[in-house]
PDB file of N, CA and C in Angstrom:
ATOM      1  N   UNK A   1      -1.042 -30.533  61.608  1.00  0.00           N
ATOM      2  CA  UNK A   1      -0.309 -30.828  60.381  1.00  0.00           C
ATOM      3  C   UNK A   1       0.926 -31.653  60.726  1.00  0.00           C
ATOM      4  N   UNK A   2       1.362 -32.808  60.090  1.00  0.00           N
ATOM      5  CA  UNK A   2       2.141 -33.227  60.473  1.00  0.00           C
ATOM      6  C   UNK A   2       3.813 -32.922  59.433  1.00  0.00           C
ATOM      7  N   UNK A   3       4.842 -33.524  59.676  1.00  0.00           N
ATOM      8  CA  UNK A   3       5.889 -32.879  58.436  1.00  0.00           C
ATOM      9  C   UNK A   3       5.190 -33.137  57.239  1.00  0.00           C
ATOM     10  N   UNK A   4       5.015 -34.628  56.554  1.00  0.00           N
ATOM     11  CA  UNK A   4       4.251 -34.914  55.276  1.00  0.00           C
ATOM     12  C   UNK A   4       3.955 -33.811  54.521  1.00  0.00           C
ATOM     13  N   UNK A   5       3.394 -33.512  55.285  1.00  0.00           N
ATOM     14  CA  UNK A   5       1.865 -32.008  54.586  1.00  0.00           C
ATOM     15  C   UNK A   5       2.606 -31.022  54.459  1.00  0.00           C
ATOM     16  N   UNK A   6       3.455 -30.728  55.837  1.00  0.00           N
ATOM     17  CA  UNK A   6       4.351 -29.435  54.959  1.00  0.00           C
ATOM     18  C   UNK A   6       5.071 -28.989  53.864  1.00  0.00           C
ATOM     19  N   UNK A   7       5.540 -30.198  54.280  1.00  0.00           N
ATOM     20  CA  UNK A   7       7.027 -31.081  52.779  1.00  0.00           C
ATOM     21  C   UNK A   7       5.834 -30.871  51.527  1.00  0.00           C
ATOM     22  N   UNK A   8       4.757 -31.619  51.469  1.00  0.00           N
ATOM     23  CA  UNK A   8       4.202 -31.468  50.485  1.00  0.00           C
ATOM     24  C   UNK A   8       3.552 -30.445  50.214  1.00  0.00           C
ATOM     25  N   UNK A   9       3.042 -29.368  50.799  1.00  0.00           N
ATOM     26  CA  UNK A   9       2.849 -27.660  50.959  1.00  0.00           C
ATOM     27  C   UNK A   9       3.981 -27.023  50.209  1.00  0.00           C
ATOM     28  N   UNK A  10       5.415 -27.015  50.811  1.00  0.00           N
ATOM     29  CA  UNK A  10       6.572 -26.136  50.975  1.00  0.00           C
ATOM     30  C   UNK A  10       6.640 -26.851  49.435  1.00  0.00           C
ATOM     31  N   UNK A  11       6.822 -28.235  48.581  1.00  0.00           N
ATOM     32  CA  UNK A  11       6.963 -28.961  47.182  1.00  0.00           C
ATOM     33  C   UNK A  11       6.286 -27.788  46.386  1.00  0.00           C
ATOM     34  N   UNK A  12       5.295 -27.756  46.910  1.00  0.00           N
ATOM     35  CA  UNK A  12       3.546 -27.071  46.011  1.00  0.00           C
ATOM     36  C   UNK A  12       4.216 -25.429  45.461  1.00  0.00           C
ATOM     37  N   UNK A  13       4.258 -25.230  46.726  1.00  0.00           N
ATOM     38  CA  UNK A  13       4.365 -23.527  47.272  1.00  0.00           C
ATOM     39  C   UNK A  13       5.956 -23.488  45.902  1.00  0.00           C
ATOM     40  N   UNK A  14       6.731 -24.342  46.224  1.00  0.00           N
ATOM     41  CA  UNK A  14       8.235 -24.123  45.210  1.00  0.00           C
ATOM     42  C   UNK A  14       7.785 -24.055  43.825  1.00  0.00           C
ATOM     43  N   UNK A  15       7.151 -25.200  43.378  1.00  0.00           N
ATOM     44  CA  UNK A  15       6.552 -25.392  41.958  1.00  0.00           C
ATOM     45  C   UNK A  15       5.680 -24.450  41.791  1.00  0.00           C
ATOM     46  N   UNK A  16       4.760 -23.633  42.176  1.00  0.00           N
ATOM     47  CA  UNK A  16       4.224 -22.279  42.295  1.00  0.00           C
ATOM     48  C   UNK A  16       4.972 -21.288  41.819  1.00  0.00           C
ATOM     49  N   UNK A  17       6.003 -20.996  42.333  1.00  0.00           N
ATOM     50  CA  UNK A  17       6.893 -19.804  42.128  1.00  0.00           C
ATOM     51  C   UNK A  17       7.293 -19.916  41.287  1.00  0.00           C
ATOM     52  N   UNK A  18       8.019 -21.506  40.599  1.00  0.00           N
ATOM     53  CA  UNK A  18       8.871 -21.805  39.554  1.00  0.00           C
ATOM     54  C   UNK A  18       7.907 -21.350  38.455  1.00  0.00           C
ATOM     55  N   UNK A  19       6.554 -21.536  38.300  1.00  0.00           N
ATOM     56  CA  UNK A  19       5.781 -21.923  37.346  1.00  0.00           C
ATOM     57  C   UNK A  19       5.018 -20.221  36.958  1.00  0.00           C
ATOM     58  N   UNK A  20       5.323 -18.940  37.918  1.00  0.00           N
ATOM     59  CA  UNK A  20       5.018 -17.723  38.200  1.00  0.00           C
ATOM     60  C   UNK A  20       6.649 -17.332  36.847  1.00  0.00           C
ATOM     61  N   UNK A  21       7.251 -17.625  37.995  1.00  0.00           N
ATOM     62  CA  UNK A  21       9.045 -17.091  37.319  1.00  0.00           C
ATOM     63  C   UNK A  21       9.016 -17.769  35.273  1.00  0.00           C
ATOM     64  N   UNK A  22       8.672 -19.123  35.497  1.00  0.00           N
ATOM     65  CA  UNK A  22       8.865 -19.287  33.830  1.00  0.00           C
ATOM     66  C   UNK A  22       7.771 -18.533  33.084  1.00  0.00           C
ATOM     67  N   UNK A  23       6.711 -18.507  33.570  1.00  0.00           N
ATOM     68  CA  UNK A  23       5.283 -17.536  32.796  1.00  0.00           C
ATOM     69  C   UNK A  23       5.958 -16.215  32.655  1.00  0.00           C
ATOM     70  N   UNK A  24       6.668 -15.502  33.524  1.00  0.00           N
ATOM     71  CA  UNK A  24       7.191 -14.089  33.643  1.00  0.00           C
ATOM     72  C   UNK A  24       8.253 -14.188  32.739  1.00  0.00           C
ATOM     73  N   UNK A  25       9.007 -15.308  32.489  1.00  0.00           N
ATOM     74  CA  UNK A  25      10.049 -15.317  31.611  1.00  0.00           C
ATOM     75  C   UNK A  25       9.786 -15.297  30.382  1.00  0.00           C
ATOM     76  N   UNK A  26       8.927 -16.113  29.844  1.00  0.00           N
ATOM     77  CA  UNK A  26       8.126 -16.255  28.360  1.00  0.00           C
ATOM     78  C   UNK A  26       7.338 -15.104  28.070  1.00  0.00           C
ATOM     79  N   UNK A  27       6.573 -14.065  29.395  1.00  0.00           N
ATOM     80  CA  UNK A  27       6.088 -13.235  28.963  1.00  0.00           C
ATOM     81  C   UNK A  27       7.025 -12.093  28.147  1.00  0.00           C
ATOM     82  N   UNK A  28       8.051 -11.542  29.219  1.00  0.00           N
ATOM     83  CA  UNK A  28       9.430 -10.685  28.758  1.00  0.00           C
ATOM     84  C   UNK A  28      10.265 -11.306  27.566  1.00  0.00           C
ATOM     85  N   UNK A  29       9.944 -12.162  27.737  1.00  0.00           N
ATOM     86  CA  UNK A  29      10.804 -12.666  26.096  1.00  0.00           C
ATOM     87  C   UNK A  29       9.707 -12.588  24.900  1.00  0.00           C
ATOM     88  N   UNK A  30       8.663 -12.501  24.884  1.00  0.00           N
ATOM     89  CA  UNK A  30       7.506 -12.488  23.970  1.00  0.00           C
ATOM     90  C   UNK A  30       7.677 -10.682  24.058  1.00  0.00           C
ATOM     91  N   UNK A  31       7.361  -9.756  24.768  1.00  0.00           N
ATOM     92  CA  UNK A  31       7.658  -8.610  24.992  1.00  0.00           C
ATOM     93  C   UNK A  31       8.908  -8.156  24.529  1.00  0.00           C
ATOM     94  N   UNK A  32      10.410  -8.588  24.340  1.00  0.00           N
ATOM     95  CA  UNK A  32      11.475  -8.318  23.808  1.00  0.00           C
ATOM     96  C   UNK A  32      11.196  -8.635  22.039  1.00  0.00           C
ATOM     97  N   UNK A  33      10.515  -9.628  21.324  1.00  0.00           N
ATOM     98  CA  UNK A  33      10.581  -9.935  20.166  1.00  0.00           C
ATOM     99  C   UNK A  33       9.998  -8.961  19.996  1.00  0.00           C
ATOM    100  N   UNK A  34       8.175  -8.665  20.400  1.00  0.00           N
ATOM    101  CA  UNK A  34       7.604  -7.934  19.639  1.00  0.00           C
ATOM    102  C   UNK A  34       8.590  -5.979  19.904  1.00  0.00           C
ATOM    103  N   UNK A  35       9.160  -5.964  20.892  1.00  0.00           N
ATOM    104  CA  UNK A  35       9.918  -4.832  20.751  1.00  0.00           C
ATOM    105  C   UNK A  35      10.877  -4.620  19.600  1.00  0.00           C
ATOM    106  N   UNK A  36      11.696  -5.740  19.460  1.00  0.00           N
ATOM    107  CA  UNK A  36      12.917  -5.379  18.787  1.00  0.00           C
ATOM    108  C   UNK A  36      12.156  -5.735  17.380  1.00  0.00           C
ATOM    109  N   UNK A  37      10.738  -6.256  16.718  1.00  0.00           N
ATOM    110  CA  UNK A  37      10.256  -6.330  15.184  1.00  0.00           C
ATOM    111  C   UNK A  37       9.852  -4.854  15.070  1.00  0.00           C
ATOM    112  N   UNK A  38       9.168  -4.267  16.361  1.00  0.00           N
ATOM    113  CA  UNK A  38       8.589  -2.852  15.836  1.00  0.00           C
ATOM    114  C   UNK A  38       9.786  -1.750  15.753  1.00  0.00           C
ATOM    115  N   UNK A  39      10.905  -2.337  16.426  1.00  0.00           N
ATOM    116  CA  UNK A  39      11.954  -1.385  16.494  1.00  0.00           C
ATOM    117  C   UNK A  39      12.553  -1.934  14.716  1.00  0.00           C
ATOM    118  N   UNK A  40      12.719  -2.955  14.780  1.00  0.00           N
ATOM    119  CA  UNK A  40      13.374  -2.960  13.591  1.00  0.00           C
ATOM    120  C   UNK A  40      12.291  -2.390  12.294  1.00  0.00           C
ATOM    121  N   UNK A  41      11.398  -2.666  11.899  1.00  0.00           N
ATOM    122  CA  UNK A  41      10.501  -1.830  10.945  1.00  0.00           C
ATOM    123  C   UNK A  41       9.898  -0.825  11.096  1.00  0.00           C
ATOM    124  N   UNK A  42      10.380  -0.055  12.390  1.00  0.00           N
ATOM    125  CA  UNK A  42      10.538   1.460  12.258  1.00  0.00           C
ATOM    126  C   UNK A  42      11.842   2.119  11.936  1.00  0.00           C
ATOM    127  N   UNK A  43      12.788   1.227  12.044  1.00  0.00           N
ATOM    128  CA  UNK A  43      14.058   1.348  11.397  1.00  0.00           C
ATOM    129  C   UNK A  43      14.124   1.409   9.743  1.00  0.00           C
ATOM    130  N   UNK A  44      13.483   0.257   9.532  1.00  0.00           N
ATOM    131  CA  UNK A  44      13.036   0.075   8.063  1.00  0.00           C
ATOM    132  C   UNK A  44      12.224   1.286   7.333  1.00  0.00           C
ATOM    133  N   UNK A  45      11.319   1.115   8.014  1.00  0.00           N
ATOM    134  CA  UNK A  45      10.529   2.510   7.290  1.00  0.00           C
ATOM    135  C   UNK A  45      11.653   4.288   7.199  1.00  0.00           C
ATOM    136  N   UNK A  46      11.710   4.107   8.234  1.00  0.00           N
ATOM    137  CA  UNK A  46      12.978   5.520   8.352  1.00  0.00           C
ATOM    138  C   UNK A  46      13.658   5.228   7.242  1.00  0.00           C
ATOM    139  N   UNK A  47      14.444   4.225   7.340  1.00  0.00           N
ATOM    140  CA  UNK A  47      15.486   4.371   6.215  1.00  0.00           C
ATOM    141  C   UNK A  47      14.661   4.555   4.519  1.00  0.00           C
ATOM    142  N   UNK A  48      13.744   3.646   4.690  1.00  0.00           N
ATOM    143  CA  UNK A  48      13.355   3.462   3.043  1.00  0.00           C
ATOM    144  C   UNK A  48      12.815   5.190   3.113  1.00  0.00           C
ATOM    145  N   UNK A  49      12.230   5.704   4.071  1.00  0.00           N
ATOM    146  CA  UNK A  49      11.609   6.961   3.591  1.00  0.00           C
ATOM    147  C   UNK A  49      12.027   7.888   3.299  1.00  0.00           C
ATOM    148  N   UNK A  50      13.321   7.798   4.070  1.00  0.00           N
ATOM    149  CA  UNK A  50      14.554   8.765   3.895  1.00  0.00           C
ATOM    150  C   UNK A  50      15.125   8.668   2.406  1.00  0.00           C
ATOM    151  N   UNK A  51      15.484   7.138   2.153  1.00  0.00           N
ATOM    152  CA  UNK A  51      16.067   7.267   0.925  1.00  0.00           C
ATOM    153  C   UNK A  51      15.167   8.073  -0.316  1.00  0.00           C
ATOM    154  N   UNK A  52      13.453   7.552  -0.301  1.00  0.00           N
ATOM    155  CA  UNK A  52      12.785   8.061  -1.202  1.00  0.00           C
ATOM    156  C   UNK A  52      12.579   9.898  -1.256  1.00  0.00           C
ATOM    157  N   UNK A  53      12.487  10.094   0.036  1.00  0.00           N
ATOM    158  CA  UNK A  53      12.826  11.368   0.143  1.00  0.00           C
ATOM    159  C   UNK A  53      14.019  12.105  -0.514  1.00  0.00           C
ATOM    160  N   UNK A  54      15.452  11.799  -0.416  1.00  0.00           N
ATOM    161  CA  UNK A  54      16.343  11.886  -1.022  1.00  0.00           C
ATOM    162  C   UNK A  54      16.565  12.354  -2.360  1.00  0.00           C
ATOM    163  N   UNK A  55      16.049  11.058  -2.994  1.00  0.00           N
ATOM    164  CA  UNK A  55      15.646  10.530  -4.267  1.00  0.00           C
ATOM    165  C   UNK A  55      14.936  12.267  -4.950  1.00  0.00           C
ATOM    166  N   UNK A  56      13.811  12.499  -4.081  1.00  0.00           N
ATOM    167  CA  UNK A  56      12.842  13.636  -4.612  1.00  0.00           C
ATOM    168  C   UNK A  56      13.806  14.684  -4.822  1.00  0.00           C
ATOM    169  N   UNK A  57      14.634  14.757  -3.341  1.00  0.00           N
ATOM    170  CA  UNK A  57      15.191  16.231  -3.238  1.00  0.00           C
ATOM    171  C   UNK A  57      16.204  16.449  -4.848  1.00  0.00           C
ATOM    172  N   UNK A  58      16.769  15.134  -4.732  1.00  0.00           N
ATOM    173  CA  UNK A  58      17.818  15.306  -5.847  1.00  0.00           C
ATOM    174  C   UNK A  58      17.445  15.992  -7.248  1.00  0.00           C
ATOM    175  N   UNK A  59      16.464  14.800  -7.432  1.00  0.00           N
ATOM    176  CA  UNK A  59      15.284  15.468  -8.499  1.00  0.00           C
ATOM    177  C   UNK A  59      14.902  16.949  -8.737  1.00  0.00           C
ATOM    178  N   UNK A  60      14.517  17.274  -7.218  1.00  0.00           N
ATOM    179  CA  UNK A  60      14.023  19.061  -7.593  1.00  0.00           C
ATOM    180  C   UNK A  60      15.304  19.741  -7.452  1.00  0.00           C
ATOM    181  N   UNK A  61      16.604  19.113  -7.133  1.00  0.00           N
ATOM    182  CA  UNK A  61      17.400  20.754  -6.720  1.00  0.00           C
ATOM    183  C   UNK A  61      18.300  20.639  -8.154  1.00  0.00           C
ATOM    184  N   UNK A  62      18.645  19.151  -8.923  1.00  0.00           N
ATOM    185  CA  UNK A  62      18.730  19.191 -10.546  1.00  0.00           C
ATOM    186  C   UNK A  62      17.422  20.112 -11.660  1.00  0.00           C
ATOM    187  N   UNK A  63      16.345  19.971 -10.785  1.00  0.00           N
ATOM    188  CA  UNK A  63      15.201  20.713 -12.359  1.00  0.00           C
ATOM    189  C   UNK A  63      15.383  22.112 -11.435  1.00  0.00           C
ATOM    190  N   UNK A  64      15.536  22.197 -10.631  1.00  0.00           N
ATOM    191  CA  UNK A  64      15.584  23.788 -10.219  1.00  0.00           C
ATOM    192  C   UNK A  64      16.815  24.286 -10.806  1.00  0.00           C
ATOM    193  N   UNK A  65      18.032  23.589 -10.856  1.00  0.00           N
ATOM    194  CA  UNK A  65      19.121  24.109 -11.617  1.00  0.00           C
ATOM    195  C   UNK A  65      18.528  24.614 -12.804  1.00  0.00           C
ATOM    196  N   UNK A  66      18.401  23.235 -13.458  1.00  0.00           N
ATOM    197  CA  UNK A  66      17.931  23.343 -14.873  1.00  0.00           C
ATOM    198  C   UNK A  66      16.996  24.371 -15.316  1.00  0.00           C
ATOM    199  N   UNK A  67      16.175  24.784 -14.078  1.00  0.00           N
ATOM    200  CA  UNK A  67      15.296  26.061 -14.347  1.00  0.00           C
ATOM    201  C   UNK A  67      15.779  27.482 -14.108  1.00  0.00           C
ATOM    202  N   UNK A  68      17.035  27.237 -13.623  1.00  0.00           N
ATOM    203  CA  UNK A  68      17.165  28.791 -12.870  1.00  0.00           C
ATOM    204  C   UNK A  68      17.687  29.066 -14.549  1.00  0.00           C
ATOM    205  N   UNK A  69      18.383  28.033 -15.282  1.00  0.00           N
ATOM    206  CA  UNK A  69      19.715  28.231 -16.413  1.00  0.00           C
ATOM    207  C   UNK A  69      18.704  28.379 -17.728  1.00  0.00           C
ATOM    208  N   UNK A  70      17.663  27.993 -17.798  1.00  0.00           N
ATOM    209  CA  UNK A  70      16.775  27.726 -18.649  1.00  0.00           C
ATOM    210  C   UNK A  70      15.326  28.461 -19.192  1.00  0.00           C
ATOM    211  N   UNK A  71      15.354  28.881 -17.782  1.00  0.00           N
ATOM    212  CA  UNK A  71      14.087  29.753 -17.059  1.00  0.00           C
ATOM    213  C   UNK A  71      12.351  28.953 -17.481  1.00  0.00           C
ATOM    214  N   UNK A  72      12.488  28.276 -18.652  1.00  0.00           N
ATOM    215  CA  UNK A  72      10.966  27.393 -18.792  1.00  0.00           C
ATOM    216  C   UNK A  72      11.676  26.375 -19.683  1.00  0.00           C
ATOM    217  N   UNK A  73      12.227  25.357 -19.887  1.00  0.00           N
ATOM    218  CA  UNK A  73      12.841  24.461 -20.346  1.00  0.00           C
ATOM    219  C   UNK A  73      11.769  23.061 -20.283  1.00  0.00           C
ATOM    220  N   UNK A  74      12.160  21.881 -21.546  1.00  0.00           N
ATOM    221  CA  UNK A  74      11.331  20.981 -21.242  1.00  0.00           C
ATOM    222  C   UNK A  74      11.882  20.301 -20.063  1.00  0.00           C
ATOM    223  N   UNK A  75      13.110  19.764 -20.268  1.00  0.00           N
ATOM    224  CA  UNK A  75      13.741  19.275 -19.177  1.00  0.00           C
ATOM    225  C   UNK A  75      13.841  19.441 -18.042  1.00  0.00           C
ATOM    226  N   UNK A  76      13.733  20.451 -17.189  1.00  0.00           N
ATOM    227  CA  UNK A  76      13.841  20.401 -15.750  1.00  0.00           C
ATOM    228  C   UNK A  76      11.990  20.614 -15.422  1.00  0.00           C
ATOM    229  N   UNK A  77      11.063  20.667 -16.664  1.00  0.00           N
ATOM    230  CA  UNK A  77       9.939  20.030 -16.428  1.00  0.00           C
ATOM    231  C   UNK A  77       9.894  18.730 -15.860  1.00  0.00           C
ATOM    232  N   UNK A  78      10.222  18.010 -17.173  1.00  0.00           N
ATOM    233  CA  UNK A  78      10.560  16.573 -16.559  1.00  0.00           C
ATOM    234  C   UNK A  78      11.279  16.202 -15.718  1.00  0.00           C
ATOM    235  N   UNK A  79      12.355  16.679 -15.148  1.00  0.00           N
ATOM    236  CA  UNK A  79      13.092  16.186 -13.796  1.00  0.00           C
ATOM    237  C   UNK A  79      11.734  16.623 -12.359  1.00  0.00           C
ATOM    238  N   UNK A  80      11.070  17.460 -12.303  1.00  0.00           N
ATOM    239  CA  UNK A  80      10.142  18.082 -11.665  1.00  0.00           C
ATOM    240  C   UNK A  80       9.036  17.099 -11.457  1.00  0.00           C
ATOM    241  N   UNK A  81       8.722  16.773 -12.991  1.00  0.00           N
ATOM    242  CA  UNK A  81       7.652  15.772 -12.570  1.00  0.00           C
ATOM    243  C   UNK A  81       7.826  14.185 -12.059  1.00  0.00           C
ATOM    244  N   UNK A  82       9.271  13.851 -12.031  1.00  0.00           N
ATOM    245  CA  UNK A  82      10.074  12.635 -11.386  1.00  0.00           C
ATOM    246  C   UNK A  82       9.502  12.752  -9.981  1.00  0.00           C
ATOM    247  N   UNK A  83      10.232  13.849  -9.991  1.00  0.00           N
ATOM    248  CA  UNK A  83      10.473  14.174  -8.389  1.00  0.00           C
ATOM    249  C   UNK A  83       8.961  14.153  -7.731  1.00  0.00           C
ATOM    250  N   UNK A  84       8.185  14.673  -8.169  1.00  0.00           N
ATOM    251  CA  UNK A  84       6.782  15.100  -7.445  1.00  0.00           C
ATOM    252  C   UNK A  84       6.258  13.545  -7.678  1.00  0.00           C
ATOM    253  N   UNK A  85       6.626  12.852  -8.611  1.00  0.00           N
ATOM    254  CA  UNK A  85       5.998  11.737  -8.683  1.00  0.00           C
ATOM    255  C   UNK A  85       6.635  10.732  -7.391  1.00  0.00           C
ATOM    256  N   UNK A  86       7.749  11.301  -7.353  1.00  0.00           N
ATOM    257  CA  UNK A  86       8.325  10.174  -6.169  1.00  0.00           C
ATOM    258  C   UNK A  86       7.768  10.465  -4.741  1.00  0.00           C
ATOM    259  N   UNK A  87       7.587  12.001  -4.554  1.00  0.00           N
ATOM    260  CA  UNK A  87       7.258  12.174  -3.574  1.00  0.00           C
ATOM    261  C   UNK A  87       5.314  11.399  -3.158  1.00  0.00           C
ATOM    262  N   UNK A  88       4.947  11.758  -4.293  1.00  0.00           N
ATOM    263  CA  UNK A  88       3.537  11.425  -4.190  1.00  0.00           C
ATOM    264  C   UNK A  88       3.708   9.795  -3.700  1.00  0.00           C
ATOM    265  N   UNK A  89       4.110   8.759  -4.532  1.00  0.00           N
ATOM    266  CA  UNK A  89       4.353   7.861  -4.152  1.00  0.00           C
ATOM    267  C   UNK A  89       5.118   7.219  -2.794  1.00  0.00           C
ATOM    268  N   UNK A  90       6.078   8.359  -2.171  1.00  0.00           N
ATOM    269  CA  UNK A  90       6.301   7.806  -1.109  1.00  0.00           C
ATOM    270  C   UNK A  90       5.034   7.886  -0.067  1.00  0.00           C
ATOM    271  N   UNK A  91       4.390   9.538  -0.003  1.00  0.00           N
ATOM    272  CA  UNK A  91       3.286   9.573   0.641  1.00  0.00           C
ATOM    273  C   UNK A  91       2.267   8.502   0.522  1.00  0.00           C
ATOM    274  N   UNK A  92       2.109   8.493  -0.780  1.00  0.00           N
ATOM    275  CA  UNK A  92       0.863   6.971  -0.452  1.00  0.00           C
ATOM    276  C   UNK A  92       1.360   5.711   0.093  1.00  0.00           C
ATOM    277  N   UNK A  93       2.453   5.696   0.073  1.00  0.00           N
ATOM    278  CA  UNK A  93       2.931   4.338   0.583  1.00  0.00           C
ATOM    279  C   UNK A  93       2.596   4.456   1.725  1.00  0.00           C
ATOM    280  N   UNK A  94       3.940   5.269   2.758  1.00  0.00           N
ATOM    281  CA  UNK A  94       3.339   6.176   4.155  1.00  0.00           C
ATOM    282  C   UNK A  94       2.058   5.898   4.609  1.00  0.00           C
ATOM    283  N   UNK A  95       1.359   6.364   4.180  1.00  0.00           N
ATOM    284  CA  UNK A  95      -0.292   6.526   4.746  1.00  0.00           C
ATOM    285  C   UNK A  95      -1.397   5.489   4.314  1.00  0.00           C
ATOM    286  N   UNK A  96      -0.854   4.381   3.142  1.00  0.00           N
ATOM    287  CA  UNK A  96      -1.875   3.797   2.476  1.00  0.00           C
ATOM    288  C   UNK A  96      -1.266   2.269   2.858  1.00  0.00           C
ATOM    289  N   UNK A  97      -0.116   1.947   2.986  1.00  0.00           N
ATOM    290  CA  UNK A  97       0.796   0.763   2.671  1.00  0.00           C
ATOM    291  C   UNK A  97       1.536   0.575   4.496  1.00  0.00           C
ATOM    292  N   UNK A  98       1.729   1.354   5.012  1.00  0.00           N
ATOM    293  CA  UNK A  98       2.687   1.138   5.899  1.00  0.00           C
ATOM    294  C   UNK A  98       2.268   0.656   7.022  1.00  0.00           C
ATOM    295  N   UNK A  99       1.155   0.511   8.125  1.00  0.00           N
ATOM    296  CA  UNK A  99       0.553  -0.771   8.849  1.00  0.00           C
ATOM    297  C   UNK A  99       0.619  -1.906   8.138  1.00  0.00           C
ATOM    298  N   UNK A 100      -0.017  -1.845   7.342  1.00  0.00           N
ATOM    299  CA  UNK A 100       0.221  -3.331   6.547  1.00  0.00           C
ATOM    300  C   UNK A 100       1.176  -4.062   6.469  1.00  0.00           C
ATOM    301  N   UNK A 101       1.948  -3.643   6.235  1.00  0.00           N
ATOM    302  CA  UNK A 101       3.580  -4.204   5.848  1.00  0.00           C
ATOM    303  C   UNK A 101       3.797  -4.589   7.159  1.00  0.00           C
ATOM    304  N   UNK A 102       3.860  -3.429   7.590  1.00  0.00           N
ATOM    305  CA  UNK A 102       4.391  -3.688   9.791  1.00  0.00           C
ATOM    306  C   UNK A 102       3.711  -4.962   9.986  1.00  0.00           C
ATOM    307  N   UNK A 103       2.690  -5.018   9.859  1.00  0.00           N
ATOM    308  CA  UNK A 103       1.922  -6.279  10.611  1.00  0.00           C
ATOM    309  C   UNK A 103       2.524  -7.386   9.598  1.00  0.00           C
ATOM    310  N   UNK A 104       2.291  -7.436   8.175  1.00  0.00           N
ATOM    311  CA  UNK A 104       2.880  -8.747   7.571  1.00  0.00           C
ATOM    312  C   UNK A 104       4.454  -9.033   8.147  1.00  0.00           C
ATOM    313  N   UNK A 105       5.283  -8.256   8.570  1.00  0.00           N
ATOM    314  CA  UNK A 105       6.950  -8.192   8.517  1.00  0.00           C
ATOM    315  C   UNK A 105       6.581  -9.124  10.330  1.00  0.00           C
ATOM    316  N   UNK A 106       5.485  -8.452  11.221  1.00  0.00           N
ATOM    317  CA  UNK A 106       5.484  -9.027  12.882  1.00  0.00           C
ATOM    318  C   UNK A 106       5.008 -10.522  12.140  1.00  0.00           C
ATOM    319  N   UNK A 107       3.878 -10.926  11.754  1.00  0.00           N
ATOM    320  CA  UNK A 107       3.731 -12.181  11.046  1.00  0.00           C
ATOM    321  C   UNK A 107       4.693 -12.613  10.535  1.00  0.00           C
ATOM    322  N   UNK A 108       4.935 -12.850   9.472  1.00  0.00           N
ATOM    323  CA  UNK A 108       6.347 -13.544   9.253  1.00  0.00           C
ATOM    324  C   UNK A 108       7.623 -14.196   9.961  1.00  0.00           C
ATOM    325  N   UNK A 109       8.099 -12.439  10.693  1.00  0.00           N
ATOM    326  CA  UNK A 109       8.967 -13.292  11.710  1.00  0.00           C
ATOM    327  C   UNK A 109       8.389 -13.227  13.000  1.00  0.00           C
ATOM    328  N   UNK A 110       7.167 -13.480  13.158  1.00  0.00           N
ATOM    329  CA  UNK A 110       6.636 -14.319  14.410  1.00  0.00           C
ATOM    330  C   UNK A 110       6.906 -15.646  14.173  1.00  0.00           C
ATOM    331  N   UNK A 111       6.007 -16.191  12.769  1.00  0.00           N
ATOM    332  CA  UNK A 111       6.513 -17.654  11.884  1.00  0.00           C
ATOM    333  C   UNK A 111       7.601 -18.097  12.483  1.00  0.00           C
ATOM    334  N   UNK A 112       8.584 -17.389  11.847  1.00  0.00           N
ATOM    335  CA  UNK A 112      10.235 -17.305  11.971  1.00  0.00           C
ATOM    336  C   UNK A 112      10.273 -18.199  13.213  1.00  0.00           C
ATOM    337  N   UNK A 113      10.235 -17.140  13.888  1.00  0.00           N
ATOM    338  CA  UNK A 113      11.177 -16.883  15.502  1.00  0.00           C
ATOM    339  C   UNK A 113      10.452 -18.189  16.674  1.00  0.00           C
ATOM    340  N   UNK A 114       9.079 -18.345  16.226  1.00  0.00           N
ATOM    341  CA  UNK A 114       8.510 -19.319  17.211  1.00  0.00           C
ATOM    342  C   UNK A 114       8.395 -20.740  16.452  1.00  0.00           C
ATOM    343  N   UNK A 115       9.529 -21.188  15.437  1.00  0.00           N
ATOM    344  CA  UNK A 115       9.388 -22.270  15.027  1.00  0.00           C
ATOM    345  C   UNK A 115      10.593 -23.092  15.813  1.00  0.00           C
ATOM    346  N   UNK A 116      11.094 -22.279  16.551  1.00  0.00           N
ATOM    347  CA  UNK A 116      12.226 -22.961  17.879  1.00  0.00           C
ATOM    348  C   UNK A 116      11.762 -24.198  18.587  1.00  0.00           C
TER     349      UNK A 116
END
């Protein structure tokens, strides 16, 4: 082997590594987005579920008032059936709605984020 070949070996062998190191870089940065979308719309979901949850409790611990004071009243019927309605509806969301969304929200700002 003479220098030439090495020089042009040792060129090869550099652009190799460089081309290892930027693939590893784009991979971990592709790996950080999709982390911080599933982190953020599990954030999302928490919060919205929490709030709807909320929402219910308020509902039943007003018609439970209304029932303790009332004992069969129309009204804390109807606050009762708010509430159970909200809850029902958060559950179907939960279980019927919530992949979906996740994946449209990673779509979107995949769109987003790789129009750099």
């Amino acid at each position: 082997m003479n220098v030439n070949q090495i020089k042009k070996e040792a060129n090869a062998f550099k652009q190799d590594i460089e081309d290892v190191a930027t693939a590893h870089a784009k991979y971990y940065k592709l790996w950080l987005f999709r982390f911080t979308i599933r982190l953020l719309t599990n954030i999302f979901w928490s919060v919205f579920f929490a709030v709807l949850f909320i929402f219910a409790l308020v509902f039943f611990a007003i018609a439970g008032a209304f029932a303790f004071s009332d004992y069969l009243g129309s009204m804390p019927l109807g606050f009762s059936l708010v509430g159970g309605i909200l809850v029902v509806i958060t559950l179907l969301v939960y279980f019927l709605a919530g992949k979906r969304i996740n994946k449209m929200w990673l779509r979107k700002l995949s769109e987003i984020y790789f129009q750099e």
